[in-house]
PDB file of N, CA and C in Angstrom:
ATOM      1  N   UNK A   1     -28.313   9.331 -10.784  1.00  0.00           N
ATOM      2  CA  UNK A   1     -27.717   9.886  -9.582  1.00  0.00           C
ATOM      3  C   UNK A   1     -26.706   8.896  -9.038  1.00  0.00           C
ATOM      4  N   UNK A   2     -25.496   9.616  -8.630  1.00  0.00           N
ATOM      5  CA  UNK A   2     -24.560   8.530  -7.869  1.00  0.00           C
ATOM      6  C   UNK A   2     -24.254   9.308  -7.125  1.00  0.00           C
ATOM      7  N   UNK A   3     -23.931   8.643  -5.508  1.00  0.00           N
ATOM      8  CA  UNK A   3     -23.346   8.906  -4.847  1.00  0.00           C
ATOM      9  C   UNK A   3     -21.471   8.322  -4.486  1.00  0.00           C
ATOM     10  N   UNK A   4     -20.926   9.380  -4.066  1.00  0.00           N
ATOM     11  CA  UNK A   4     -19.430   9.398  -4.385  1.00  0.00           C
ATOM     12  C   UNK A   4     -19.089   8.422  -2.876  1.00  0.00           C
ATOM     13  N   UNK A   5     -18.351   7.299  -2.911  1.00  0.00           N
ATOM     14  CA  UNK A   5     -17.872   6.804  -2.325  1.00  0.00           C
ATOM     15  C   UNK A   5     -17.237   7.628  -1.375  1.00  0.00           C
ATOM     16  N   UNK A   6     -16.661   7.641  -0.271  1.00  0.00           N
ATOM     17  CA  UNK A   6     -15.720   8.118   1.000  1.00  0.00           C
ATOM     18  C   UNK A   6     -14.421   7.417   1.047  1.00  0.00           C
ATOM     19  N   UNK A   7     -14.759   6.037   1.514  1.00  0.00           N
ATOM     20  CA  UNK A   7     -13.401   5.599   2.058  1.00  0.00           C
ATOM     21  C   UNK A   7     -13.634   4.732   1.311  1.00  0.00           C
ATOM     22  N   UNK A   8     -12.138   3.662   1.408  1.00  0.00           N
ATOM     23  CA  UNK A   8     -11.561   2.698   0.203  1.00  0.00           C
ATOM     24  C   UNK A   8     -12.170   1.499   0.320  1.00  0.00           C
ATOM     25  N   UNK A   9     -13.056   1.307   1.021  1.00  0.00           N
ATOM     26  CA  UNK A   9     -14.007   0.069   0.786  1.00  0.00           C
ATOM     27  C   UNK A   9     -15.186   0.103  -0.046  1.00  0.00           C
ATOM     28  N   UNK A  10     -15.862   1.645   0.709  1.00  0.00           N
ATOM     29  CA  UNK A  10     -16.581   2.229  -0.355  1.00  0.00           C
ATOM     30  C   UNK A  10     -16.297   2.217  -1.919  1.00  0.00           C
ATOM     31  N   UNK A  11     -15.157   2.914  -1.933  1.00  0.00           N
ATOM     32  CA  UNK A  11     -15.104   2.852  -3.471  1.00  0.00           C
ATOM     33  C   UNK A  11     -14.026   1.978  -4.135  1.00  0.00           C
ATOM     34  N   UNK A  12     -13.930   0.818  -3.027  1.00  0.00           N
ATOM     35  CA  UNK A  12     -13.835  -0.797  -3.499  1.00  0.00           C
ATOM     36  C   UNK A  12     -15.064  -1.311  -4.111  1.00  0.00           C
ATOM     37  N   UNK A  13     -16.345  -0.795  -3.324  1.00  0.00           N
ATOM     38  CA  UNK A  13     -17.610  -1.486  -3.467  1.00  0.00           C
ATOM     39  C   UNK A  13     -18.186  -1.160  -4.687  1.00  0.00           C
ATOM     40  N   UNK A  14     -18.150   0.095  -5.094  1.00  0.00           N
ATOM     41  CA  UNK A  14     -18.417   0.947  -6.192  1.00  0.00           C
ATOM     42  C   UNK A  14     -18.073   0.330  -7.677  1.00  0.00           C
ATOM     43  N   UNK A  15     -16.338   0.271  -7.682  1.00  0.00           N
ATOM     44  CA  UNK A  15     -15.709  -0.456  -8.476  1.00  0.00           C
ATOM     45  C   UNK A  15     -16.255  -1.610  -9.000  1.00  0.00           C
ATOM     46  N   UNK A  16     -16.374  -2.257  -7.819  1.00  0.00           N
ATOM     47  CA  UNK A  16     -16.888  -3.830  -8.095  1.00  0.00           C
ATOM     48  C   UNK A  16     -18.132  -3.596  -8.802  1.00  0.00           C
ATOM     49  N   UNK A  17     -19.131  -3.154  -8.483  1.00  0.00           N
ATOM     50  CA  UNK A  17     -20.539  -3.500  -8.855  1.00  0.00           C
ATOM     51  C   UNK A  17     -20.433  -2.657 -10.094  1.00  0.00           C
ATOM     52  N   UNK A  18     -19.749  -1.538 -10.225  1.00  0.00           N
ATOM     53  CA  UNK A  18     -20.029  -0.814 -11.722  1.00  0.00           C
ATOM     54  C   UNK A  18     -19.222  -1.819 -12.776  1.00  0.00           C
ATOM     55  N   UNK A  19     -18.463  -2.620 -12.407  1.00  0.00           N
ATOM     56  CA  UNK A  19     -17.816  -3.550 -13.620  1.00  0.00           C
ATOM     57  C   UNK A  19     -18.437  -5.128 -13.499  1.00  0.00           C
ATOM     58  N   UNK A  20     -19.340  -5.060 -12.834  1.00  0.00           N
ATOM     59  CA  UNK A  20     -20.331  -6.848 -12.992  1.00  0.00           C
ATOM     60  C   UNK A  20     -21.420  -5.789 -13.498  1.00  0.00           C
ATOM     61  N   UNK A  21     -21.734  -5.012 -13.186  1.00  0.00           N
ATOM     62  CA  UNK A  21     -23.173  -4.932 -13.274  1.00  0.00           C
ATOM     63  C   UNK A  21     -23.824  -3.792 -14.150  1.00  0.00           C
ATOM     64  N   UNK A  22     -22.733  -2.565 -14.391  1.00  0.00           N
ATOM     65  CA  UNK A  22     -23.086  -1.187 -15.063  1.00  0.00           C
ATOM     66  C   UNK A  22     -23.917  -0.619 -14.705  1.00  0.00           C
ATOM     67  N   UNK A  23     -24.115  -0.426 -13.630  1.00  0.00           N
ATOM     68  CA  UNK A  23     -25.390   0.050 -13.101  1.00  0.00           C
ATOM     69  C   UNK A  23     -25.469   1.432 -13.738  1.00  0.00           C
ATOM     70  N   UNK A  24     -26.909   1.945 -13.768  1.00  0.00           N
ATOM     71  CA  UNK A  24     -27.386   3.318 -14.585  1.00  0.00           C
ATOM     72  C   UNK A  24     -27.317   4.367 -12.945  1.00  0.00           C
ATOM     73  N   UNK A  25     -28.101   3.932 -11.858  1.00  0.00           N
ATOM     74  CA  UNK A  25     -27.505   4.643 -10.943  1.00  0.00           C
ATOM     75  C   UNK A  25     -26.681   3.421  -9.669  1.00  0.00           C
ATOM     76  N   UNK A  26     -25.981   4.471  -8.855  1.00  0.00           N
ATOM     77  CA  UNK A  26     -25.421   3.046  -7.773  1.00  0.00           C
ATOM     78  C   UNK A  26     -25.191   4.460  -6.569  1.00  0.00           C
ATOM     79  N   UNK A  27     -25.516   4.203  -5.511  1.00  0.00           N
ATOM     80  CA  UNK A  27     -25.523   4.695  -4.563  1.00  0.00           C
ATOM     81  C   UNK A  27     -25.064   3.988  -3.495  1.00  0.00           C
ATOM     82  N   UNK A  28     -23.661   4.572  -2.701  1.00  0.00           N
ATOM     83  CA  UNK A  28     -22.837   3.203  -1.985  1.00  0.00           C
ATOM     84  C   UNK A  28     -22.992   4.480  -0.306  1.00  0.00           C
ATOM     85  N   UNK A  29     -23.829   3.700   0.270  1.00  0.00           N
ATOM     86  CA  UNK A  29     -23.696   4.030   1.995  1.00  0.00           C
ATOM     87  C   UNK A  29     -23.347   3.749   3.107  1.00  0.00           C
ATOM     88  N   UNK A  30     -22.267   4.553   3.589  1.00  0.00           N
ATOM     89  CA  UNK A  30     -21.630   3.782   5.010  1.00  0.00           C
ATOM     90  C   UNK A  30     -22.414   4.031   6.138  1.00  0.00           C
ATOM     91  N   UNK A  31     -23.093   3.087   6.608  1.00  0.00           N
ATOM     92  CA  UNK A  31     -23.982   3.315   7.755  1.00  0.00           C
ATOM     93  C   UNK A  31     -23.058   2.801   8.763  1.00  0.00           C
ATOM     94  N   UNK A  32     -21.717   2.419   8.813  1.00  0.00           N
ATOM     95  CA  UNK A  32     -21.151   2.047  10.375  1.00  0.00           C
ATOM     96  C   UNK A  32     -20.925   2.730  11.268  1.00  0.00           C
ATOM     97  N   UNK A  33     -21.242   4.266  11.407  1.00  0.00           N
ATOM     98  CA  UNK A  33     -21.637   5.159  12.220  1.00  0.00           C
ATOM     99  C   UNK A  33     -22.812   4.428  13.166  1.00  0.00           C
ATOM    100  N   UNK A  34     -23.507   4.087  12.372  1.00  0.00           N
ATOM    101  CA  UNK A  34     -24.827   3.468  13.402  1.00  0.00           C
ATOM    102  C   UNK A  34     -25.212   2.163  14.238  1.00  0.00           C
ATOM    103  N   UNK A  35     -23.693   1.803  13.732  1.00  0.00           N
ATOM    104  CA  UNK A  35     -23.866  -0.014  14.541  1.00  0.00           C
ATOM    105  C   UNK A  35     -22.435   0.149  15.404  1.00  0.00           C
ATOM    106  N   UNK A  36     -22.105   1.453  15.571  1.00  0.00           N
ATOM    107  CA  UNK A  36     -20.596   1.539  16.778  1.00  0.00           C
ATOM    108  C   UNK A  36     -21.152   1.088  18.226  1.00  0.00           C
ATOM    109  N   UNK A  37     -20.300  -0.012  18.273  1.00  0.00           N
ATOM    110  CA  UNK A  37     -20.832  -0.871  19.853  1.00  0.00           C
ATOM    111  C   UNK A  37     -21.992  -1.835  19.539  1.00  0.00           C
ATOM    112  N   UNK A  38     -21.789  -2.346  18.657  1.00  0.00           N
ATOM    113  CA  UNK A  38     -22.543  -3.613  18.220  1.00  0.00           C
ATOM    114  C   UNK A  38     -21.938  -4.759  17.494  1.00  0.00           C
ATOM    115  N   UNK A  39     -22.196  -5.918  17.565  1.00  0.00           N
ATOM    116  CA  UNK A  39     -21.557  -7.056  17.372  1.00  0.00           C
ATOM    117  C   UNK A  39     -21.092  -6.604  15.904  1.00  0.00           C
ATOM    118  N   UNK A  40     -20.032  -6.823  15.103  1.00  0.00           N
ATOM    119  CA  UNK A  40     -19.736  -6.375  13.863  1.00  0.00           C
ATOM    120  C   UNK A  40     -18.984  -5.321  13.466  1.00  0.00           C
ATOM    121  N   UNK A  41     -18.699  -4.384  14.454  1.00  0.00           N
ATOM    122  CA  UNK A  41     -18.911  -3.412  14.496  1.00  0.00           C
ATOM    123  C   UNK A  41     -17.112  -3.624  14.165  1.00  0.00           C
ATOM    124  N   UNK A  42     -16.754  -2.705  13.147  1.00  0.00           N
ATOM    125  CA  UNK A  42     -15.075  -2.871  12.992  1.00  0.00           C
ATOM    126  C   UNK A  42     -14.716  -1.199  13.243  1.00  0.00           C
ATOM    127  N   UNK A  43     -13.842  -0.520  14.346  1.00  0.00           N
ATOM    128  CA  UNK A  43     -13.399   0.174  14.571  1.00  0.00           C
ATOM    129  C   UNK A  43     -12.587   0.944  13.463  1.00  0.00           C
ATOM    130  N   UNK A  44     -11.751   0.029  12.412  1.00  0.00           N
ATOM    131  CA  UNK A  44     -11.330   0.854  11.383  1.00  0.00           C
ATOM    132  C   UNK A  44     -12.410   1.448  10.547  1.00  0.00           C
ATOM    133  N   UNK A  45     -13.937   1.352  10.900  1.00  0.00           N
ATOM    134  CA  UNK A  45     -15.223   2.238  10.161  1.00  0.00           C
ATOM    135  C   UNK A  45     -15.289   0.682   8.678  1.00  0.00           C
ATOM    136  N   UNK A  46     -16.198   1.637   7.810  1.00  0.00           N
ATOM    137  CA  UNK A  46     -16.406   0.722   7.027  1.00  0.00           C
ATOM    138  C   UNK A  46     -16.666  -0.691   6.950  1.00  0.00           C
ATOM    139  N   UNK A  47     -17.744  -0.962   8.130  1.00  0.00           N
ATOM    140  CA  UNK A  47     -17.650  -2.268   8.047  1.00  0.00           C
ATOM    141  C   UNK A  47     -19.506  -2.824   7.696  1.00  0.00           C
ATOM    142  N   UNK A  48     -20.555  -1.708   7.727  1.00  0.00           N
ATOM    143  CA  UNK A  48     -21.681  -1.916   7.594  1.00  0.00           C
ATOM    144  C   UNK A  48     -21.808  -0.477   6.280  1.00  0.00           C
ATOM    145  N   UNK A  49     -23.018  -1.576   5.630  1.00  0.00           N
ATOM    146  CA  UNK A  49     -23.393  -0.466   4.246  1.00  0.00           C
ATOM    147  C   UNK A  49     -25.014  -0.616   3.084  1.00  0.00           C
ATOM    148  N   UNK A  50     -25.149  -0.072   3.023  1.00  0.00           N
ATOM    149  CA  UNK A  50     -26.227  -0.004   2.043  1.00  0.00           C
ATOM    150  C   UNK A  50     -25.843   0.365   0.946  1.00  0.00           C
ATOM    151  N   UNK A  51     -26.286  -0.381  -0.156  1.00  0.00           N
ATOM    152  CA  UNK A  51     -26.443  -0.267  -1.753  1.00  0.00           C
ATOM    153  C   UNK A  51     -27.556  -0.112  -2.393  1.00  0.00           C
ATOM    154  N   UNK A  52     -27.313   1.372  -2.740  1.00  0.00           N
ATOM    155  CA  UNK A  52     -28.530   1.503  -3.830  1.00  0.00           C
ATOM    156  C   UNK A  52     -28.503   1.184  -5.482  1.00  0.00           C
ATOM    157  N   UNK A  53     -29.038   0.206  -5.730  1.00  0.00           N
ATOM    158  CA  UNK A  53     -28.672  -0.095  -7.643  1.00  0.00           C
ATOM    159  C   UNK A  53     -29.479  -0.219  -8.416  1.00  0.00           C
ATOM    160  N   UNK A  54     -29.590   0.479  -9.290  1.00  0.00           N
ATOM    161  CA  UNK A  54     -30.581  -0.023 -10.593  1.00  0.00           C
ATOM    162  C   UNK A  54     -29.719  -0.348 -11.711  1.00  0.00           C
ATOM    163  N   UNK A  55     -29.578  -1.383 -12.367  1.00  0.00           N
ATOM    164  CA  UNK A  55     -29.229  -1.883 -13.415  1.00  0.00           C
ATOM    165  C   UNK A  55     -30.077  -2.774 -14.805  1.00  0.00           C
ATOM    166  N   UNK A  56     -29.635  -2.579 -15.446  1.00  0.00           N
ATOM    167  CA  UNK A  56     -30.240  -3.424 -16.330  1.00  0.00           C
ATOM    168  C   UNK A  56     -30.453  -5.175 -16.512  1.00  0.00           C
ATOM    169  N   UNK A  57     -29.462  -5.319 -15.804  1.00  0.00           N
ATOM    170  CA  UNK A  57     -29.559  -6.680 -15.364  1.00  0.00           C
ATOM    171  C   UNK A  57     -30.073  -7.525 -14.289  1.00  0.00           C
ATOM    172  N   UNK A  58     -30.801  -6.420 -13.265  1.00  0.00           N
ATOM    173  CA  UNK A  58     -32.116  -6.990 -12.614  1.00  0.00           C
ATOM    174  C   UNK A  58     -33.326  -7.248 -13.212  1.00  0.00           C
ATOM    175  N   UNK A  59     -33.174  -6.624 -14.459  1.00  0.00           N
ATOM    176  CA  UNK A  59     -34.827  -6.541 -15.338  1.00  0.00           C
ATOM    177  C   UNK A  59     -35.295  -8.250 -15.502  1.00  0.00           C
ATOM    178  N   UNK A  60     -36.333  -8.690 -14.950  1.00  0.00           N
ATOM    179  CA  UNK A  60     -36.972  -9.531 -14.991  1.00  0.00           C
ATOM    180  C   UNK A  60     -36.293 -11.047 -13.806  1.00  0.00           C
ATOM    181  N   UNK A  61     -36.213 -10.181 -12.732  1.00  0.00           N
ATOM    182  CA  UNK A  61     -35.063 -11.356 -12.436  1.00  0.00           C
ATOM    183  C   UNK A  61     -35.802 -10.969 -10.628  1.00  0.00           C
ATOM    184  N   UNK A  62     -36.420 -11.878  -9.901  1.00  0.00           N
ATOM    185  CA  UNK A  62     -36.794 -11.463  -8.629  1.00  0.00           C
ATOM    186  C   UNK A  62     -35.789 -11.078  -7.397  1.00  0.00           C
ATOM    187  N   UNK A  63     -36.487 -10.389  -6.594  1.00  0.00           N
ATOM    188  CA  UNK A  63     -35.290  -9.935  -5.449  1.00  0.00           C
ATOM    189  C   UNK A  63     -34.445 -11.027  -4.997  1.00  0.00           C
ATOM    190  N   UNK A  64     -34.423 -12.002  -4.820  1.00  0.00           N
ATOM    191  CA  UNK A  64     -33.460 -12.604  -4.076  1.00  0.00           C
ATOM    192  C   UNK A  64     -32.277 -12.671  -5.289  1.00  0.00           C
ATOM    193  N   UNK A  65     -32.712 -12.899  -6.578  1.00  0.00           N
ATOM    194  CA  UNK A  65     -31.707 -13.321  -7.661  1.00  0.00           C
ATOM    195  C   UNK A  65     -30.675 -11.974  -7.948  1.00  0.00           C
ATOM    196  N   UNK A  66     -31.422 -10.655  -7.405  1.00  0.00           N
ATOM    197  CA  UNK A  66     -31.021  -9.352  -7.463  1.00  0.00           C
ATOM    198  C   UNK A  66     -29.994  -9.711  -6.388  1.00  0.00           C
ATOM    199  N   UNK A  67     -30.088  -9.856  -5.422  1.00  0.00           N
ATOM    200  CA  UNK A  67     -29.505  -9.746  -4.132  1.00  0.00           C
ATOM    201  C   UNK A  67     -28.209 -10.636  -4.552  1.00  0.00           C
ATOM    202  N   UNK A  68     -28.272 -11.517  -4.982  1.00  0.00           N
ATOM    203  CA  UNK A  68     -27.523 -12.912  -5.056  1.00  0.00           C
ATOM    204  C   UNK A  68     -26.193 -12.575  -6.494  1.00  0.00           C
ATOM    205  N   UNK A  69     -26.769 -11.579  -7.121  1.00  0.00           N
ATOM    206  CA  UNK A  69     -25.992 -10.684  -8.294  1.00  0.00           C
ATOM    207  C   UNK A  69     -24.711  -9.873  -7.458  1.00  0.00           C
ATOM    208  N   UNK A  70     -25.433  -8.948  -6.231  1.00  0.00           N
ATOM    209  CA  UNK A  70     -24.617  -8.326  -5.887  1.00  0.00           C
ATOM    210  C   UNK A  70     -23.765  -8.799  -5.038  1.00  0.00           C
ATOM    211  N   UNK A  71     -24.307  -9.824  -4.294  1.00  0.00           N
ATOM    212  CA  UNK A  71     -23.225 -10.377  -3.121  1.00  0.00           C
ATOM    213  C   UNK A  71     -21.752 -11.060  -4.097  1.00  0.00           C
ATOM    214  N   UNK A  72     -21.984 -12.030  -5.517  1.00  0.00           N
ATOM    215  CA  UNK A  72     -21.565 -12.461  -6.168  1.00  0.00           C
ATOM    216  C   UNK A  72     -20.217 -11.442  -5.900  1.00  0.00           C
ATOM    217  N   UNK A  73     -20.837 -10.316  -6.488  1.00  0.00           N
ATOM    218  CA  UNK A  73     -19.793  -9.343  -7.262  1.00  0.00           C
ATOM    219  C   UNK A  73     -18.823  -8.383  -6.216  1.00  0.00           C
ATOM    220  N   UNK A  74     -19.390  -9.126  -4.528  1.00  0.00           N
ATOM    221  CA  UNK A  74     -18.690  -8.203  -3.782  1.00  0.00           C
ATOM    222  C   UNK A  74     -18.071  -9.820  -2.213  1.00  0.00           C
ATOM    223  N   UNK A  75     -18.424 -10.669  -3.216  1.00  0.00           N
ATOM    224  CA  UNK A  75     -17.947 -11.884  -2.420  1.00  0.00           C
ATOM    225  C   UNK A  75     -16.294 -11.865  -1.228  1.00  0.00           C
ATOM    226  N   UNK A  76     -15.591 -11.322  -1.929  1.00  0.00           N
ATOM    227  CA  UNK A  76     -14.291 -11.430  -1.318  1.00  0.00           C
ATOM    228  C   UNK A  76     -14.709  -9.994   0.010  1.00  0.00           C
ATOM    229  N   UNK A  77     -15.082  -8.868  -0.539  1.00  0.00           N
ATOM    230  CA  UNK A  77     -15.116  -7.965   0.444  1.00  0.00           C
ATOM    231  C   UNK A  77     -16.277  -8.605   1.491  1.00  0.00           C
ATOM    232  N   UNK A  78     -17.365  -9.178   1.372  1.00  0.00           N
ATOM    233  CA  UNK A  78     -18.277  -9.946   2.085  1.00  0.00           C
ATOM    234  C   UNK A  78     -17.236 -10.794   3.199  1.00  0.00           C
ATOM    235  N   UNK A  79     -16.894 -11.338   2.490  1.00  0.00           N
ATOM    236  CA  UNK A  79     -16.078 -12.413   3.424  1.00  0.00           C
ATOM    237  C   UNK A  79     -15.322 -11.709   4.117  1.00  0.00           C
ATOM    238  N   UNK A  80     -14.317 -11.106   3.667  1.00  0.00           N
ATOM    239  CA  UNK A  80     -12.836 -10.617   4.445  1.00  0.00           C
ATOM    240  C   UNK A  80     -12.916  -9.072   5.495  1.00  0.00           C
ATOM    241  N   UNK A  81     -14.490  -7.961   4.672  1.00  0.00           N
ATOM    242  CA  UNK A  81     -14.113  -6.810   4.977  1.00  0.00           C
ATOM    243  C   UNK A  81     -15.496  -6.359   5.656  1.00  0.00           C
ATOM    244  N   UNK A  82     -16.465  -6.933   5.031  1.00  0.00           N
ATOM    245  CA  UNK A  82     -17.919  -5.778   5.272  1.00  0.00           C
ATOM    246  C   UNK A  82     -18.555  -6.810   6.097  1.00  0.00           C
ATOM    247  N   UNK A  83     -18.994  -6.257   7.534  1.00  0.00           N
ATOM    248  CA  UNK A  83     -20.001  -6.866   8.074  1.00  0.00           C
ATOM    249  C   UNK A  83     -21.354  -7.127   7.813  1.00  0.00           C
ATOM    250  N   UNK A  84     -21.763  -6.292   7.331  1.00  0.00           N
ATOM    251  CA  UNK A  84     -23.601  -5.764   6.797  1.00  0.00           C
ATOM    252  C   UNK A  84     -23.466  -5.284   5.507  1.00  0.00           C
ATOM    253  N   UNK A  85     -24.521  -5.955   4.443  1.00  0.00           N
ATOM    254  CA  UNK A  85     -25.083  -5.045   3.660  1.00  0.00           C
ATOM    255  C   UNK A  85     -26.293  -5.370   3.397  1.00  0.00           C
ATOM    256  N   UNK A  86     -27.452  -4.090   3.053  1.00  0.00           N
ATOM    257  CA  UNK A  86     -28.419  -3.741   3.027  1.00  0.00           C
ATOM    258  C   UNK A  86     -28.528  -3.331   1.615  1.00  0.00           C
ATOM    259  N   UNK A  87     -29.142  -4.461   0.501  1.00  0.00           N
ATOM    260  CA  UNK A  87     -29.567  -3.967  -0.591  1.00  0.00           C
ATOM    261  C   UNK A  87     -30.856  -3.357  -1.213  1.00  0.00           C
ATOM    262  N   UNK A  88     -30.907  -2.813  -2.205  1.00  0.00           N
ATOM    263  CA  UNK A  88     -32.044  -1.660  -2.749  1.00  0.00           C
ATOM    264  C   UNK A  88     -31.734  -2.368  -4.240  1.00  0.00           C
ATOM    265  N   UNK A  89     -32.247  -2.979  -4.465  1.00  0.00           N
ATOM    266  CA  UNK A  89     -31.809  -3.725  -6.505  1.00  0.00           C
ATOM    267  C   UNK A  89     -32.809  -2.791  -6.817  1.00  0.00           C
ATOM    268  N   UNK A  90     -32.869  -2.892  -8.278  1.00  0.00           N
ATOM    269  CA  UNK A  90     -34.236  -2.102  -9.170  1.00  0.00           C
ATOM    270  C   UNK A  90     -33.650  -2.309 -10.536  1.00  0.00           C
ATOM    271  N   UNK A  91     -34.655  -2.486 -11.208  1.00  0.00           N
ATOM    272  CA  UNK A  91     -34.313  -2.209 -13.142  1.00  0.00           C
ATOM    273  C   UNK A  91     -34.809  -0.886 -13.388  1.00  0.00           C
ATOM    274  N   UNK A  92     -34.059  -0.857 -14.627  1.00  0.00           N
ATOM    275  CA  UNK A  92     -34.397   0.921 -14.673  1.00  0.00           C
ATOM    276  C   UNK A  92     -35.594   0.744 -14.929  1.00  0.00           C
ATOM    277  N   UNK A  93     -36.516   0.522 -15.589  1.00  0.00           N
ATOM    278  CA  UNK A  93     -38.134   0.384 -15.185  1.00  0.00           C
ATOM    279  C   UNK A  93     -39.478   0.605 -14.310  1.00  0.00           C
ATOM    280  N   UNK A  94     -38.391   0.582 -12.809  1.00  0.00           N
ATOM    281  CA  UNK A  94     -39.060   0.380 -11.981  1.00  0.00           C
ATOM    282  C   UNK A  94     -39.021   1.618 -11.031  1.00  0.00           C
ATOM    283  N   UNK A  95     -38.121   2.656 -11.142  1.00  0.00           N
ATOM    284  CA  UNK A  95     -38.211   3.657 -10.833  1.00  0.00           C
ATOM    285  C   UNK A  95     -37.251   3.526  -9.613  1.00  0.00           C
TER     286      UNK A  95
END
């Protein structure tokens, strides 16, 4: 299952992680609807998000090292663009 990106950060984010990582599913969510009027909060939208990923390259590798995969692969947008993200790692294994 994938979910289709919206706007161009989104499927900045998408991009990125399907070419580090190949994920089997990737699910990219803009939750900055829900942090409007909160510290972070970037008016052009897109600035808070959740990632859903299962890849093969979490297999045997603990959550933080999962976590530490994806920030890697989305470093520049971390820094320059996205306030929040909220990861979901998984190997296909794990359901």
């Amino acid at each position: 299952m994938t979910q289709t990106p919206t706007g161009p950060v989104a499927t900045q984010i998408e991009q990125l992680l399907r070419a580090a990582l190949a994920p089997e599913r990737l699910a990219v969510i803009d939750d900055s609807i829900k942090h409007r009027g909160h510290a972070g909060h970037d008016p052009r939208g897109e600035s808070h998000f959740t990632v859903e990923i299962t890849a093969k390259a979490f297999a045997g590798k603990a959550r933080v090292q999962r976590h530490r995969l994806v920030n890697q692969a989305l470093a520049d947008l971390l820094r320059d663009r996205v306030h929040a993200l909220a990861i979901v790692a998984r190997a296909p294994d794990e359901g």
